[in-house]
C-alpha atoms as a PDB file:
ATOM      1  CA  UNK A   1     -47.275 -13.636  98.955  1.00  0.00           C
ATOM      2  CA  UNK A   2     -45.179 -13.893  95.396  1.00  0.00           C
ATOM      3  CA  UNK A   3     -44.714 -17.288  94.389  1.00  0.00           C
ATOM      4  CA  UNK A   4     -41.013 -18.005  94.123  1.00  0.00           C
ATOM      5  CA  UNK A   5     -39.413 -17.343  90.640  1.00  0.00           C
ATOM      6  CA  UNK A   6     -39.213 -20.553  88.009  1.00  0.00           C
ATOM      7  CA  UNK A   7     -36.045 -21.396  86.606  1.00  0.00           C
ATOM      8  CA  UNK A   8     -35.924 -24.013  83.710  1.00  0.00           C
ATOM      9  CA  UNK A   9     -33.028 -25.605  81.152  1.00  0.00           C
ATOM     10  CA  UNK A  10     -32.273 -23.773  78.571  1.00  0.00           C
ATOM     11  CA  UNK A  11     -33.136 -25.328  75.436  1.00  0.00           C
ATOM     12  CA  UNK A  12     -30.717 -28.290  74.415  1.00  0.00           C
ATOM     13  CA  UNK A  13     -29.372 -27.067  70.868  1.00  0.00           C
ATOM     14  CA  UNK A  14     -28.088 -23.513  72.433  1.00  0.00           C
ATOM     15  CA  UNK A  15     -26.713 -25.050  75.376  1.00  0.00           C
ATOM     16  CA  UNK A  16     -24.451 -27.497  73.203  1.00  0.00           C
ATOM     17  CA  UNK A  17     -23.721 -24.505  70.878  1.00  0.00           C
ATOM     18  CA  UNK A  18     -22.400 -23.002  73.927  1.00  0.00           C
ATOM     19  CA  UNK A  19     -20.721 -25.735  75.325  1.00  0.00           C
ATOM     20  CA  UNK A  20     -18.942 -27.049  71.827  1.00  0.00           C
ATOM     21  CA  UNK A  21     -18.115 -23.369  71.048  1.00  0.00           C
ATOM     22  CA  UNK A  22     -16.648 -22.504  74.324  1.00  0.00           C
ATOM     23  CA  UNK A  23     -14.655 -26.051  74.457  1.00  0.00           C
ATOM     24  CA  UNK A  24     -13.178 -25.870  71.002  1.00  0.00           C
ATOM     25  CA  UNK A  25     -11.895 -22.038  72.062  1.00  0.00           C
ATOM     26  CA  UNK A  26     -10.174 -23.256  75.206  1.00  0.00           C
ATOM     27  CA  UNK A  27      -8.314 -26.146  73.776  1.00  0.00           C
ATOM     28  CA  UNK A  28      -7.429 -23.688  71.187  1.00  0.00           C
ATOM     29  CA  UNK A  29      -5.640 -21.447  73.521  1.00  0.00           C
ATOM     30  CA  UNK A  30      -4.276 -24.223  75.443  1.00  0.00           C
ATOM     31  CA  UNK A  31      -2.534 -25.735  71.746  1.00  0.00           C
ATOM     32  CA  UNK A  32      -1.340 -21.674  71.512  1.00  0.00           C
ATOM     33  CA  UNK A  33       0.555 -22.357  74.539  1.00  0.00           C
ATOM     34  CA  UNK A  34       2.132 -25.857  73.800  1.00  0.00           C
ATOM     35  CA  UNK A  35       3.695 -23.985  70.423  1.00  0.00           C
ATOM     36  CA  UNK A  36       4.536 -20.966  71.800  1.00  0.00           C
ATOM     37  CA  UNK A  37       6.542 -23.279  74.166  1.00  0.00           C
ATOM     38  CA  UNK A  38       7.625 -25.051  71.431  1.00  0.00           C
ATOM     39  CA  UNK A  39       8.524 -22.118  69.472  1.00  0.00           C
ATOM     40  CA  UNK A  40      10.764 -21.181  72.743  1.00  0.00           C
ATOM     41  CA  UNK A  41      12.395 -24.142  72.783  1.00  0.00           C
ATOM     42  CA  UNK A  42      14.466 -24.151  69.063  1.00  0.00           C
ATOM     43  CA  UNK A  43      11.672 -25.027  67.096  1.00  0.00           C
ATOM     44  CA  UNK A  44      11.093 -21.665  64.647  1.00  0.00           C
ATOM     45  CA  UNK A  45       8.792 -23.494  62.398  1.00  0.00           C
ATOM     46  CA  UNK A  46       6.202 -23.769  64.805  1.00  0.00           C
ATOM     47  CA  UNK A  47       6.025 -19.795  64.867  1.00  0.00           C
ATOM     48  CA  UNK A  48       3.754 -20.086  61.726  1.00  0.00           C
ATOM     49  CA  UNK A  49       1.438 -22.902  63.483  1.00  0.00           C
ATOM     50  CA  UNK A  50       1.120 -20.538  66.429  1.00  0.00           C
ATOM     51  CA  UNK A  51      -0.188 -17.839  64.193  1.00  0.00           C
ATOM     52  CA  UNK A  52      -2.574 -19.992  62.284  1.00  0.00           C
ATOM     53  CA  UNK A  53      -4.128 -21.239  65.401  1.00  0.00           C
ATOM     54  CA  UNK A  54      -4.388 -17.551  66.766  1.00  0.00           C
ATOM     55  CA  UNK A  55      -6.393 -17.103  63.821  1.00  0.00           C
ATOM     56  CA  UNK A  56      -8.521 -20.166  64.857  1.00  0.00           C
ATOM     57  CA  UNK A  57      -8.835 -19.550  68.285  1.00  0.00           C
ATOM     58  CA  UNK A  58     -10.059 -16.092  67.417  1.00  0.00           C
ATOM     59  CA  UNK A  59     -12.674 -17.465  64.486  1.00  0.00           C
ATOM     60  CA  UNK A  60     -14.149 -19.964  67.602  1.00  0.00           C
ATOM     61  CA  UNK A  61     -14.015 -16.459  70.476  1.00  0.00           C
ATOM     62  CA  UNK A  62     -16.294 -14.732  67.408  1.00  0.00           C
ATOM     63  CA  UNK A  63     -18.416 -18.088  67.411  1.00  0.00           C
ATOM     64  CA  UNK A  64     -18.369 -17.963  71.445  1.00  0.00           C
ATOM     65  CA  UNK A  65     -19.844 -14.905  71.383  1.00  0.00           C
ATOM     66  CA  UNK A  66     -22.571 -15.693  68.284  1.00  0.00           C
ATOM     67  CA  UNK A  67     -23.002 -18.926  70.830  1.00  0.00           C
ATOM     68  CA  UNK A  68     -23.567 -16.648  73.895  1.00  0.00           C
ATOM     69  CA  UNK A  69     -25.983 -14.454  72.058  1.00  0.00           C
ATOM     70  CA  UNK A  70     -28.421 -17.013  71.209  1.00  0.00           C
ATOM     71  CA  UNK A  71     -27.945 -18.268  74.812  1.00  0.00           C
ATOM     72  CA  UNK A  72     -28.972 -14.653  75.956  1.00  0.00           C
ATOM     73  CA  UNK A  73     -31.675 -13.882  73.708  1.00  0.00           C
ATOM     74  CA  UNK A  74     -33.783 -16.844  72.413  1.00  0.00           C
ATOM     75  CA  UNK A  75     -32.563 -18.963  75.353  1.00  0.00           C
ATOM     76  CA  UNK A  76     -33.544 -16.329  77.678  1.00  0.00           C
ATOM     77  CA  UNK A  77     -30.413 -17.058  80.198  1.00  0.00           C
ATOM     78  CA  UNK A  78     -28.076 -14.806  82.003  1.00  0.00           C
ATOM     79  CA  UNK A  79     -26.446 -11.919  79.876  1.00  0.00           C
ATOM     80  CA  UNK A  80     -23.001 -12.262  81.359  1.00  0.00           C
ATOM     81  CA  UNK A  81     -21.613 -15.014  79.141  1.00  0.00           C
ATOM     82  CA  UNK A  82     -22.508 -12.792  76.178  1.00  0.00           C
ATOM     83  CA  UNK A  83     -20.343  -9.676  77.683  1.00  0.00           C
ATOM     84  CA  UNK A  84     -17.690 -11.905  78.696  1.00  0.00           C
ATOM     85  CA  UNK A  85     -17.295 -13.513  75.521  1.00  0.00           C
ATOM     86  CA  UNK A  86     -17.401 -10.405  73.730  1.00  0.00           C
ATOM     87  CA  UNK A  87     -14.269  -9.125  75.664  1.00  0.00           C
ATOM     88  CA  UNK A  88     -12.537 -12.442  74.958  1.00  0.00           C
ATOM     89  CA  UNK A  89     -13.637 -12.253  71.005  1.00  0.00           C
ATOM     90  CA  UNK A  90     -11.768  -8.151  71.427  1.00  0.00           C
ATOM     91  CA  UNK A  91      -9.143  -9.511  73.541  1.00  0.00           C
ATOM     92  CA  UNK A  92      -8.290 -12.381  71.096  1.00  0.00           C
ATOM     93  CA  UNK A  93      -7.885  -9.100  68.658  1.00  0.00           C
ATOM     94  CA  UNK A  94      -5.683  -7.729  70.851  1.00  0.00           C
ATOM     95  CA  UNK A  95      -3.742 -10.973  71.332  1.00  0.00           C
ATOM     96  CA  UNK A  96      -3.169 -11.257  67.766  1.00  0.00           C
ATOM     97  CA  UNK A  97      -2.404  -8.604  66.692  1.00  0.00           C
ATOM     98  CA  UNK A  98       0.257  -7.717  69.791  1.00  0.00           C
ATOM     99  CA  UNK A  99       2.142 -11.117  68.816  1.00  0.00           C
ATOM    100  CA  UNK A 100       2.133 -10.343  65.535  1.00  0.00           C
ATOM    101  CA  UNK A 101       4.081  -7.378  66.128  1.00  0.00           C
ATOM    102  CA  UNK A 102       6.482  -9.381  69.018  1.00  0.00           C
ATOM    103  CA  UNK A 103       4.727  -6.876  71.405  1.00  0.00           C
ATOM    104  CA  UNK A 104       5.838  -9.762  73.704  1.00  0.00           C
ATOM    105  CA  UNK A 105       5.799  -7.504  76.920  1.00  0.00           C
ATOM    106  CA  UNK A 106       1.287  -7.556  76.540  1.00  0.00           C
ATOM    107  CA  UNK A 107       1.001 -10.688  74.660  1.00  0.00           C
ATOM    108  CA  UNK A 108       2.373 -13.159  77.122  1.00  0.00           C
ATOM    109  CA  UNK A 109       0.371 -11.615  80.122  1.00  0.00           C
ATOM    110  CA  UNK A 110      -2.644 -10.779  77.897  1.00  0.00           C
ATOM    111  CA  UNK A 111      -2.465 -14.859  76.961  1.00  0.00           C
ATOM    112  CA  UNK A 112      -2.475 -15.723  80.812  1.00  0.00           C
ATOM    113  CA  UNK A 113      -5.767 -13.339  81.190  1.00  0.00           C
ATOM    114  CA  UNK A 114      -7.019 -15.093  78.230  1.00  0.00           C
ATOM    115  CA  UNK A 115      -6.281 -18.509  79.351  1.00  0.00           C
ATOM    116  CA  UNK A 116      -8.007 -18.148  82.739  1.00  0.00           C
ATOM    117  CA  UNK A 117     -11.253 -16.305  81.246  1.00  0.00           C
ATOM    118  CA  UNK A 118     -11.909 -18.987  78.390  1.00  0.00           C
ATOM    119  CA  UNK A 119     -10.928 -22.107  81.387  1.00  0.00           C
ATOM    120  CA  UNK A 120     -13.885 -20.789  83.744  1.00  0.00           C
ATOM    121  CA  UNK A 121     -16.350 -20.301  80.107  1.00  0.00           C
ATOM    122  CA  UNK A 122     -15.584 -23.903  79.998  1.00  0.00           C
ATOM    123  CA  UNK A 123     -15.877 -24.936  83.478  1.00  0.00           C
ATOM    124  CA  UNK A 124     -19.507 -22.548  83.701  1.00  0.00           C
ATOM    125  CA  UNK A 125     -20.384 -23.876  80.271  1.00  0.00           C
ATOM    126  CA  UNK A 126     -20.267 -27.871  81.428  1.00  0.00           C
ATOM    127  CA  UNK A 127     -22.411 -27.300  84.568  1.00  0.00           C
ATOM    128  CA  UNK A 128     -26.288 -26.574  84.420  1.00  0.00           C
ATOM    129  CA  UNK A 129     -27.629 -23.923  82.315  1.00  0.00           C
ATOM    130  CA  UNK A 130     -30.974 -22.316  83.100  1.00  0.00           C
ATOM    131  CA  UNK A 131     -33.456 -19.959  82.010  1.00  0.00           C
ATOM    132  CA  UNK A 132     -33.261 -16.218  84.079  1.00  0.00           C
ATOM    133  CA  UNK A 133     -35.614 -16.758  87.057  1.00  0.00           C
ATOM    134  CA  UNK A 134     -39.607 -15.688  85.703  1.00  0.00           C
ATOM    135  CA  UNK A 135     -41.706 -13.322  87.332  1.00  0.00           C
ATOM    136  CA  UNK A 136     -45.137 -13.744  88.173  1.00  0.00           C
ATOM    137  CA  UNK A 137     -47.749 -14.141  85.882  1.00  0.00           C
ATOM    138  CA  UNK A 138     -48.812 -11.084  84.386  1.00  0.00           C
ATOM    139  CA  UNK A 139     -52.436  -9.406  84.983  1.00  0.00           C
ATOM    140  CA  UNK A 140     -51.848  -9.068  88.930  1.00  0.00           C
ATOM    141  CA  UNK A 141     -50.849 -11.298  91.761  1.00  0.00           C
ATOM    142  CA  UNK A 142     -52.258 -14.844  92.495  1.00  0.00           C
ATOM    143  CA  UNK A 143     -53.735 -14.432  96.317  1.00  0.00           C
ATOM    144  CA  UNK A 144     -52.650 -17.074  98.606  1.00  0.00           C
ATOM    145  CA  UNK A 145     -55.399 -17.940 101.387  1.00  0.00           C
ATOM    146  CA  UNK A 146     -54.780 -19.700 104.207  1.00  0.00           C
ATOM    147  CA  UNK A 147     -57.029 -22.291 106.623  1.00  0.00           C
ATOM    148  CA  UNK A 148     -57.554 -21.080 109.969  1.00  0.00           C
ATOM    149  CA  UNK A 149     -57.788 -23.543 113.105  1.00  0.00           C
ATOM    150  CA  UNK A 150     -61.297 -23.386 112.791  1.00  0.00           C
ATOM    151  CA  UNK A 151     -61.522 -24.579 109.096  1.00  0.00           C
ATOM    152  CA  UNK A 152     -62.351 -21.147 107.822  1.00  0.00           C
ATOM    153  CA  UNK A 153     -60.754 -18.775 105.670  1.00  0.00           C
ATOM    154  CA  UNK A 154     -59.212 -16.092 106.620  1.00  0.00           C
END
């Protein structure tokens, strides 16, 4: 019989990497969205705020991912995080660069998809965070023996 897989905490500096890193990204992309909407509604000279803080919020997606790595690696936890950050740190590329060029047609809908990726990085990041499961110990299987009725071994 395998003894069930450990899972422990990650250690407590990479999960508050992740956790500050992925936080400062998302309220990043939410203050994109309060000056875009500003921007919409008359005032122009918010356009250049809006592209400053694209520039932010894809400096802290870069960090996301450097955070994610370390989570990955060293931390030994789940590899996802690390993929999905990566497409947010490309997306955020993407994102720039389409608004940028008033490619409006991608770059509202791309912000949307970028928006709801970075809110569940937070919501993941904020819960527990644990090491993969381990495998037994190497050097062969520890053998379970059980007591029969009669007090002997079987």
């Amino acid at each position: 019989m395998n003894p069930e897989p450990r899972r422990t905490p990650v250690a407590g500096w990479i999960v508050w990497s992740i956790r500050v890193t992925v936080t400062a990204h998302l309220v990043s992309v939410l203050a994109q969205g309060v000056l875009a909407g500003m921007f919409i509604t008359g005032d122009v000279d918010l356009l250049r705020l809006h592209s400053i803080n694209g520039e932010v919020a894809s400096g802290l997606a870069t960090l996301q991912f450097v955070a994610a790595i370390l989570l990955w690696r060293p931390g030994r936890g789940a590899a996802w995080p690390m993929w999905l950050s990566l497409l947010l740190t490309l997306l955020e590329g993407i994102q720039h660069t389409t608004g940028l060029r008033r490619v409006l047609d991608l770059h509202i809908p791309l912000s949307m998809l970028i928006f709801g990726i970075a809110t569940a990085m937070a919501v993941w990041a904020w819960g527990r965070l644990e090491r993969r499961a381990e495998a037994a110990p190497r050097g062969g299987q520890v053998e379970r023996r059980q007591e029969t009725p009669e007090g002997t071994r079987a």
